[in-house]
C-alpha atoms as a PDB file:
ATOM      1  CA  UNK A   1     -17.890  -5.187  15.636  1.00  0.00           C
ATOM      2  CA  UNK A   2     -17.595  -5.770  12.157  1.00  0.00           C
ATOM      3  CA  UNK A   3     -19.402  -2.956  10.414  1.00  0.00           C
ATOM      4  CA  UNK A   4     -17.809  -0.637  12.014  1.00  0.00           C
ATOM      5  CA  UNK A   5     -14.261  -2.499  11.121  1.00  0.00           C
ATOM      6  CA  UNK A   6     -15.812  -2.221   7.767  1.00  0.00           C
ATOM      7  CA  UNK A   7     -16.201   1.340   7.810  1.00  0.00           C
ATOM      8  CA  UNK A   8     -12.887   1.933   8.906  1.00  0.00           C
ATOM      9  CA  UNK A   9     -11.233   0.031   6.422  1.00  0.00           C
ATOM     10  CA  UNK A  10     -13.361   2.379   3.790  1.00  0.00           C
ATOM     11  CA  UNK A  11     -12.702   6.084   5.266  1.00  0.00           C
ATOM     12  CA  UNK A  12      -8.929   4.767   5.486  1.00  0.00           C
ATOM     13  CA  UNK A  13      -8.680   3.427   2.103  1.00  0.00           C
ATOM     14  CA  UNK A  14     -10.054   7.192   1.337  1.00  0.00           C
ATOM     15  CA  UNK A  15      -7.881   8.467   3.388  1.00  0.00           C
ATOM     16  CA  UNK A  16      -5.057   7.077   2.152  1.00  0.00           C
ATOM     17  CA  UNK A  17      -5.916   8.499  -1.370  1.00  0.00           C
ATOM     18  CA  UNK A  18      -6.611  11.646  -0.716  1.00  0.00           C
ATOM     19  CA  UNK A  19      -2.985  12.207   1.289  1.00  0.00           C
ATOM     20  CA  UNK A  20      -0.531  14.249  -0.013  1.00  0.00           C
ATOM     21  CA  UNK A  21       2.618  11.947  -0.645  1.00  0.00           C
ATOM     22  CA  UNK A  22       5.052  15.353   0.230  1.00  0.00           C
ATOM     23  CA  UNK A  23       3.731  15.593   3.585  1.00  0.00           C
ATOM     24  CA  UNK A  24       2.451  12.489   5.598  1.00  0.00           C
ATOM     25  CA  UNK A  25       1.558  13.180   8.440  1.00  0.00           C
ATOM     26  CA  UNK A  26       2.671  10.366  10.435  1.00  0.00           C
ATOM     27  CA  UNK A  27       4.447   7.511   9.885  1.00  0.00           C
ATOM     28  CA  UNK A  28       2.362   4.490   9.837  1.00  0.00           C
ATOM     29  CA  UNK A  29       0.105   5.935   7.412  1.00  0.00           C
ATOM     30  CA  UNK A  30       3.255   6.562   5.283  1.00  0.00           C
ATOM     31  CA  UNK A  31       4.041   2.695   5.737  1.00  0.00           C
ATOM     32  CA  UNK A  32       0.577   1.761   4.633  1.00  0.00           C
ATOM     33  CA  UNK A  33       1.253   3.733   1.430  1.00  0.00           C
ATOM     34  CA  UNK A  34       4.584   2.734   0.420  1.00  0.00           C
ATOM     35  CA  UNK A  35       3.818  -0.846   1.366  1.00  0.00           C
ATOM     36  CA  UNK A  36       7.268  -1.267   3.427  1.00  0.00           C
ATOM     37  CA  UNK A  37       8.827  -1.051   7.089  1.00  0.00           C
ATOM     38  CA  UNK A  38      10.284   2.502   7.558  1.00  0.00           C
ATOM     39  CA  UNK A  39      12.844   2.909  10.016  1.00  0.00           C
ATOM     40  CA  UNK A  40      12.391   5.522  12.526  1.00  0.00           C
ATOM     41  CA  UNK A  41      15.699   7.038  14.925  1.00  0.00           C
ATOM     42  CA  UNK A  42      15.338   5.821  18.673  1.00  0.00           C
ATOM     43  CA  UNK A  43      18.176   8.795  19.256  1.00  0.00           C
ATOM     44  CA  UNK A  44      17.217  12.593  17.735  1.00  0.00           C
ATOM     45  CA  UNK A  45      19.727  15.318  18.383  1.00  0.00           C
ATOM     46  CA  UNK A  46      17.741  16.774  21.322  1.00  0.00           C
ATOM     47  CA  UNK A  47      14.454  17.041  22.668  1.00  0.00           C
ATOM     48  CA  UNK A  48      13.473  19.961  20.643  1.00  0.00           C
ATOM     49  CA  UNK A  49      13.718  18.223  17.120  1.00  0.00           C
ATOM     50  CA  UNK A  50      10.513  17.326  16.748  1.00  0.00           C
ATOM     51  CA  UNK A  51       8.657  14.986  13.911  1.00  0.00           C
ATOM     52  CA  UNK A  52       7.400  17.000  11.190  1.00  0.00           C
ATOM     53  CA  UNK A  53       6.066  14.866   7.836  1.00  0.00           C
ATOM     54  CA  UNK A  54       6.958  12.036   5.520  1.00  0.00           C
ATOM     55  CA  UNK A  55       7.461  12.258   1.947  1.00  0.00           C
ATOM     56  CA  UNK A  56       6.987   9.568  -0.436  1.00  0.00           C
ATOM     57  CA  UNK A  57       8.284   9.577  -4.375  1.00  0.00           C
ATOM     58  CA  UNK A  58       6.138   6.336  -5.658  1.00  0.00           C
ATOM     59  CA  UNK A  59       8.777   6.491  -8.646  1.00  0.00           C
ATOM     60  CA  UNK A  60      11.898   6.260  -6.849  1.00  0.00           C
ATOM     61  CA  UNK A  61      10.288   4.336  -4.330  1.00  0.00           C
ATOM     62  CA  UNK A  62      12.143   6.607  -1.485  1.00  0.00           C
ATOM     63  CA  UNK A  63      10.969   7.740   2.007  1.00  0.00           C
ATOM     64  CA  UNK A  64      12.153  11.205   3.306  1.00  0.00           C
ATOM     65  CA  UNK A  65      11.227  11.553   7.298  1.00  0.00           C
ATOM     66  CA  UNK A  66      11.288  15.398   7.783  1.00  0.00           C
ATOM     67  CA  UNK A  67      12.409  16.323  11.567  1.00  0.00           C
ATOM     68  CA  UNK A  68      13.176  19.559  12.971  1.00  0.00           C
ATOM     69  CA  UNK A  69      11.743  22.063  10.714  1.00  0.00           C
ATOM     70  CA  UNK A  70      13.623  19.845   7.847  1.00  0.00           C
ATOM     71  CA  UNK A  71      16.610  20.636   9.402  1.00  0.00           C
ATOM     72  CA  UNK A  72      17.441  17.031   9.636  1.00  0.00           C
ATOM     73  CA  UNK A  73      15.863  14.746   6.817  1.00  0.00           C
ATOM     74  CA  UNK A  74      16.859  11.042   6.830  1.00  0.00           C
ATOM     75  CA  UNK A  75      16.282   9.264   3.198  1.00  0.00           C
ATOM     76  CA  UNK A  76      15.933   5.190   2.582  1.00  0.00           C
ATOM     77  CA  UNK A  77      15.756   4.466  -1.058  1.00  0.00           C
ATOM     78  CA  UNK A  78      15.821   0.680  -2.540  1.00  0.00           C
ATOM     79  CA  UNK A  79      19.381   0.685  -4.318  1.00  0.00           C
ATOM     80  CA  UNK A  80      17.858   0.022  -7.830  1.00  0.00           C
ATOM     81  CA  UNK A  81      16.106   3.141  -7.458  1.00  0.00           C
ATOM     82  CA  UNK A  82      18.274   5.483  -5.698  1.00  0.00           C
ATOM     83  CA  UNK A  83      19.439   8.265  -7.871  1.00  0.00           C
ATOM     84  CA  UNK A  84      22.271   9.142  -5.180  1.00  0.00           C
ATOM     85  CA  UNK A  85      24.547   5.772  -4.684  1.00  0.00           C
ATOM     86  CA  UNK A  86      27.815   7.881  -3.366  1.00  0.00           C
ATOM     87  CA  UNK A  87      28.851  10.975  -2.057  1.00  0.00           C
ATOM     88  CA  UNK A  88      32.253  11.331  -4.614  1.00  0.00           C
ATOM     89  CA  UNK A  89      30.935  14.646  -5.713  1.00  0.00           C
ATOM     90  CA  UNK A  90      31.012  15.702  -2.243  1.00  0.00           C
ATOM     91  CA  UNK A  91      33.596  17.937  -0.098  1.00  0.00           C
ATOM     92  CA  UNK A  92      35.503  16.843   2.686  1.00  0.00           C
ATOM     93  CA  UNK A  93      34.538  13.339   2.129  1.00  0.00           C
ATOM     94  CA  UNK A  94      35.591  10.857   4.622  1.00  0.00           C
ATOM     95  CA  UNK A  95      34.988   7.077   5.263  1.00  0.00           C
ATOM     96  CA  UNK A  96      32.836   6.219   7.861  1.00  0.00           C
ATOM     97  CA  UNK A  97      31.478   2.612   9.536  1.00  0.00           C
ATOM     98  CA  UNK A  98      28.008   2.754  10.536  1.00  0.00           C
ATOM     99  CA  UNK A  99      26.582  -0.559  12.202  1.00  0.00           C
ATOM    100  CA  UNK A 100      29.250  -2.372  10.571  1.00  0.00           C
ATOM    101  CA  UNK A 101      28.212  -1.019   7.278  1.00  0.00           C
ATOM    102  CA  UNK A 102      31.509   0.923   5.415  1.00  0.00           C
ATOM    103  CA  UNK A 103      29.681   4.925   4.194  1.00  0.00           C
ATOM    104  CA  UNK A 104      30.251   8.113   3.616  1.00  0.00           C
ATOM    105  CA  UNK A 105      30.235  11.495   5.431  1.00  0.00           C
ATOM    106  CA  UNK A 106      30.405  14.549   3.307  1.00  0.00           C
ATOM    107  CA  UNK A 107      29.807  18.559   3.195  1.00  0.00           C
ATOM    108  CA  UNK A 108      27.664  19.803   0.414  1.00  0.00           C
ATOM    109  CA  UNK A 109      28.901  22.414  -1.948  1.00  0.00           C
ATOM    110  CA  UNK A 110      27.508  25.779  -0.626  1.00  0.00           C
ATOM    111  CA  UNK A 111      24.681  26.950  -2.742  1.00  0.00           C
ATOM    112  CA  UNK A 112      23.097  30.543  -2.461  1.00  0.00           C
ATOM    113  CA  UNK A 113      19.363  30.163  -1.612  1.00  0.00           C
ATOM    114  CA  UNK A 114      17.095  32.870  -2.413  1.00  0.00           C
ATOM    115  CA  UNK A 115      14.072  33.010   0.091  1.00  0.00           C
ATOM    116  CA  UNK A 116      11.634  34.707  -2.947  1.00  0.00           C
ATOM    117  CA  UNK A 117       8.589  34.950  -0.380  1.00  0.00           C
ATOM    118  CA  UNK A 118      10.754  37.484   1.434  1.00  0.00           C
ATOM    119  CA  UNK A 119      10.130  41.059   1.009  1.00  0.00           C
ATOM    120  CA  UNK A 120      12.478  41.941  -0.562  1.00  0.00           C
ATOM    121  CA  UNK A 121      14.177  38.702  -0.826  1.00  0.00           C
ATOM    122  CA  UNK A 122      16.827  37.243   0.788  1.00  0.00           C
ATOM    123  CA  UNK A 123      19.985  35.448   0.034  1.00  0.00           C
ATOM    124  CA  UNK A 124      20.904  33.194   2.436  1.00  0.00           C
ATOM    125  CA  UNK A 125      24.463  31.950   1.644  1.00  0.00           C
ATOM    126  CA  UNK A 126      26.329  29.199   2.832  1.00  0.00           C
ATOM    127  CA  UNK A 127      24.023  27.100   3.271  1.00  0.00           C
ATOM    128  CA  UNK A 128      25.734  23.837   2.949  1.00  0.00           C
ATOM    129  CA  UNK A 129      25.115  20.583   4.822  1.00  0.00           C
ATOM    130  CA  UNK A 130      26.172  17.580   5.759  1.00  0.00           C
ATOM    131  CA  UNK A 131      25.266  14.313   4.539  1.00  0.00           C
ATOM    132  CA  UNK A 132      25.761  10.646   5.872  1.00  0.00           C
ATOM    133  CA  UNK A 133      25.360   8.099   3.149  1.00  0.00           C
ATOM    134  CA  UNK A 134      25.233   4.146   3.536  1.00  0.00           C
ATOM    135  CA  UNK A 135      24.147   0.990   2.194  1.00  0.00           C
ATOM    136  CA  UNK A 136      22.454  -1.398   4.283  1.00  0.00           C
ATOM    137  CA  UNK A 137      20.367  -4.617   2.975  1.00  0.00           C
ATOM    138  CA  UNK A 138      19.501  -3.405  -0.518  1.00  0.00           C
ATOM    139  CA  UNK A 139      18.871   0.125   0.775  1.00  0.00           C
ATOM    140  CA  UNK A 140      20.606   3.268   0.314  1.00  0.00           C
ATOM    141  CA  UNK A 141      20.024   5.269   3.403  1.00  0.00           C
ATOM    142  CA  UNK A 142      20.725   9.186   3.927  1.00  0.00           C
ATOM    143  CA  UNK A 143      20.852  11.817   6.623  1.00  0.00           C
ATOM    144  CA  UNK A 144      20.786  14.971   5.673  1.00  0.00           C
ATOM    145  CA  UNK A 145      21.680  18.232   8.110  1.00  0.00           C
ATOM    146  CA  UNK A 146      21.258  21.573   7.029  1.00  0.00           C
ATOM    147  CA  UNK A 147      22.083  23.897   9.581  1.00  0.00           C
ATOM    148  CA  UNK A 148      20.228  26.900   7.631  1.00  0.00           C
ATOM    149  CA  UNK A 149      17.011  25.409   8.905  1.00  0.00           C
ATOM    150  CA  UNK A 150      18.290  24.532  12.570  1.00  0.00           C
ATOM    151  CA  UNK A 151      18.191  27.500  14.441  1.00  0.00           C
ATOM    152  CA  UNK A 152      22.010  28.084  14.617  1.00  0.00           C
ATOM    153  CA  UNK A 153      21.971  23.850  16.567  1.00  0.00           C
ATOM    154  CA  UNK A 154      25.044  21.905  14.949  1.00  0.00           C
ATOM    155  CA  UNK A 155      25.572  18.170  14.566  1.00  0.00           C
ATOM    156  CA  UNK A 156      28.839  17.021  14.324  1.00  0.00           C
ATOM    157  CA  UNK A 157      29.660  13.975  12.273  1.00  0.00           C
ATOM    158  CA  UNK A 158      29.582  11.830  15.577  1.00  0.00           C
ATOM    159  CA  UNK A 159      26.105  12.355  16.704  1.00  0.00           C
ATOM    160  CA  UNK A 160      24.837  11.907  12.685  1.00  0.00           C
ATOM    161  CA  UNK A 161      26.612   8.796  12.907  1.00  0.00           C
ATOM    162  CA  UNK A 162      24.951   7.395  16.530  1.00  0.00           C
ATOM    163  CA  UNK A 163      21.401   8.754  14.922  1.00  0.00           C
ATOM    164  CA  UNK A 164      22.133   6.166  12.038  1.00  0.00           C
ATOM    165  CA  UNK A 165      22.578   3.773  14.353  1.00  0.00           C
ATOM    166  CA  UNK A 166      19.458   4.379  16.209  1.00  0.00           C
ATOM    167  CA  UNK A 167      18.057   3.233  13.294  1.00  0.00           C
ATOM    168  CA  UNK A 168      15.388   0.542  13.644  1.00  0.00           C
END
């Protein structure tokens, strides 16, 4: 009926401003925010790696999805906006085709993390990742593994690359 369509466009207009834009929980509510199509993997490393959140920075107009604990975090950022364009700064670097699209596939420098909230607290060293950076359309896209977070799963640059192309 259409009050009730009314009231649903009300409680989700409230909704929608009362989310927290570093953890949406799901992704078309995320697409309602940012205004924009978000592309979502059809392939995830295994059946374990789960959906966690969405972030959203309004500023840089870029979309995190979270999976996996955030041990996998895939980025799409307008190019005008992206603060990341290449990986040059990267180790290891390599050229890689996604989709037909020329990127990037590169190790982060190892940085020492210090888990604080640990008693007492804990350095967790080499904690690099890997990264997988192209440009698609006007949009700088970005998966992120960190194997820190993955409960000691790898990803090898093969299967980073076939999740990109799951893309859709």
């Amino acid at each position: 009926s259409l009050a009730s369509n009314m009231v649903y466009q009300l409680e989700n207009s409230e909704q929608t401003a009362k989310v927290d834009l570093d953890s949406i929980p799901n992704i078309p509510l995320a697409e309602k925010i940012c205004q924009c199509d978000i592309l979502q993997p059809r392939k995830l490393p295994n059946e374990n790696t789960h959906f966690d959140y969405v972030r959203y920075d309004p500023q840089q107009k870029s979309i995190t999805l979270h999976y996996g604990y955030s041990a996998l975090r895939i980025v799409q950022t307008p190019v005008e906006s992206a603060l990341i364009k290449n990986l040059d700064s990267y180790k290891m670097l390599e050229t890689v085709e996604v989709n037909g699209a020329i990127g990037q596939f590169g190790v982060s420098p190892a940085q020492k993390t210090i888990w604080e909230s640990a008693t007492p607290p804990v350095f967790t060293a080499n904690n690099s990742y890997n990264i997988l950076l192209w440009e698609k359309d006007g949009t700088i896209y970005q998966i992120y593994f960190d194997q820190s977070f993955s409960d000691g799963g790898y990803l090898t640059k093969e299967q980073m690359i076939e999740i990109a192309e799951s893309l859709q």
